[in-house]
Protein backbone atom coordinates (compact mmCIF):
# COMPACT_ATOMS: atom_id res chain seq x y z
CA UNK A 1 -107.59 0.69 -6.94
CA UNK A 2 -104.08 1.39 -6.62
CA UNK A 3 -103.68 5.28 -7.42
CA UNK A 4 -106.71 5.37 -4.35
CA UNK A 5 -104.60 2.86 -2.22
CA UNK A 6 -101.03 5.25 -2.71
CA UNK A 7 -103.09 8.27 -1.90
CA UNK A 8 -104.38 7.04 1.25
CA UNK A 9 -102.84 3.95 2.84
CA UNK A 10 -99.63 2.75 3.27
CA UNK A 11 -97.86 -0.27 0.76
CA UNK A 12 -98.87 -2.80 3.66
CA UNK A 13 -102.58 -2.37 1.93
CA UNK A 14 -101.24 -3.60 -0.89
CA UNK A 15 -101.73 -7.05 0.71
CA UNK A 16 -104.67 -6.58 1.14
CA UNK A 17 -106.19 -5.09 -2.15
CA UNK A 18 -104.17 -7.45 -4.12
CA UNK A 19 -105.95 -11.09 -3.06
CA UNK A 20 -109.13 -8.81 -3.56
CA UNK A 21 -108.21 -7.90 -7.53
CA UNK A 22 -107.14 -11.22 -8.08
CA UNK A 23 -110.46 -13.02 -6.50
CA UNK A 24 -112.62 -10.38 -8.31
CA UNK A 25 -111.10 -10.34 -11.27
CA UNK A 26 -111.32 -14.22 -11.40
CA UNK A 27 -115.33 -14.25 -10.49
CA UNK A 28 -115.55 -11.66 -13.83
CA UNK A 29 -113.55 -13.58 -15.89
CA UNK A 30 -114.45 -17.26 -15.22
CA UNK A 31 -118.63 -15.40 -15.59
CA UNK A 32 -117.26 -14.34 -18.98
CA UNK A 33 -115.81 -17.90 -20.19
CA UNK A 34 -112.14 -17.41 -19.96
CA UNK A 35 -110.14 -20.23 -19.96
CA UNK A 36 -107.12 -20.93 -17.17
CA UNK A 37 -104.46 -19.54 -19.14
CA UNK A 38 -106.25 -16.37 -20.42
CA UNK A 39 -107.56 -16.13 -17.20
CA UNK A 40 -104.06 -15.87 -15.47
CA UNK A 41 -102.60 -13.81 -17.75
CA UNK A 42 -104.95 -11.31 -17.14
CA UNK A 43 -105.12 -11.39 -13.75
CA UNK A 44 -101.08 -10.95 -13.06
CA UNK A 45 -101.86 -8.15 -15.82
CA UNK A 46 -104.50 -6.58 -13.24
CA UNK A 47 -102.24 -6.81 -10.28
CA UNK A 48 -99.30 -5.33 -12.09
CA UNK A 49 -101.22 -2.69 -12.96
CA UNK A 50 -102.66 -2.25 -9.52
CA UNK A 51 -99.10 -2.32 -8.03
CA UNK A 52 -97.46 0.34 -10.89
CA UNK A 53 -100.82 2.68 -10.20
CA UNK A 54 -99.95 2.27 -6.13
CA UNK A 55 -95.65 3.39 -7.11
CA UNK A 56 -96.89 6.47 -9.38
CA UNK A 57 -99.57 7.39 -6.29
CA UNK A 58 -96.51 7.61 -3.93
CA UNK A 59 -94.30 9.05 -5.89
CA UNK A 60 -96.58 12.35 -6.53
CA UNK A 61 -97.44 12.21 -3.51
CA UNK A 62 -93.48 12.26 -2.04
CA UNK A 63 -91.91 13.84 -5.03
CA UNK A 64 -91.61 17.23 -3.64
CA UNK A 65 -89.50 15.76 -0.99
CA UNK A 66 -87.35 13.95 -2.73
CA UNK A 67 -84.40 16.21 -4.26
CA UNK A 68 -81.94 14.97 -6.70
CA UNK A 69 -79.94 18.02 -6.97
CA UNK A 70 -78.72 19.56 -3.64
CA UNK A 71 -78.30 23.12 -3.29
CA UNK A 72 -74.77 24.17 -2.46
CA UNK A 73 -74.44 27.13 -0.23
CA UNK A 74 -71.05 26.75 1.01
CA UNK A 75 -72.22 25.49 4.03
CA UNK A 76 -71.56 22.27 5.61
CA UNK A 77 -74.92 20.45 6.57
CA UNK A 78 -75.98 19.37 10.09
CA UNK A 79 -75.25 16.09 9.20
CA UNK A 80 -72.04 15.39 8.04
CA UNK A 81 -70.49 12.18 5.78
CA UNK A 82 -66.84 13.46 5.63
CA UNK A 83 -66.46 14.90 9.49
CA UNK A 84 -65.90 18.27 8.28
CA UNK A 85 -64.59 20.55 11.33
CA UNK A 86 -66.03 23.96 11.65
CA UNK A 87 -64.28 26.91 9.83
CA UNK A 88 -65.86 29.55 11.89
CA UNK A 89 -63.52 30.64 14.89
């Protein structure tokens, strides 16, 4: 659920799909006989999971325009940190 919630919502979804896991997953594993603890442990396992699936969905989906290496061309960019004057008379 959260790979399909990072390819097609934005992380304020998240608060909405996460009560949902938790309350599901709680229905399926109280049905199934799991005690409190067990039953916790689980369920913060579920919602991590759900959260780390939702980070790698954005992160494919936004890696191409994120660039750790800029290109250097000599050029200084339209928007500059150091208040470089233009060389070009």
């Amino acid at each position: 659920m959260g790979a399909a919630t990072g390819f097609l919502f934005k992380v304020w979804a998240l608060v909405v799909i996460s009560p949902l896991v938790a309350i599901f997953s709680a229905v399926v594993l109280r049905s199934h006989g799991f005690d409190l603890v067990a039953g916790v442990t689980v369920i913060a396992a579920c919602l991590a999971a759900c959260q780390l699936a939702y980070l790698a969905a954005t992160y494919l989906l936004h890696a191409r325009d994120i660039s750790v290496h800029d290109e250097i061309d000599g050029e200084p960019g339209e928007q500059r940190e150091q208040k470089i004057r233009d060389q070009h008379k």
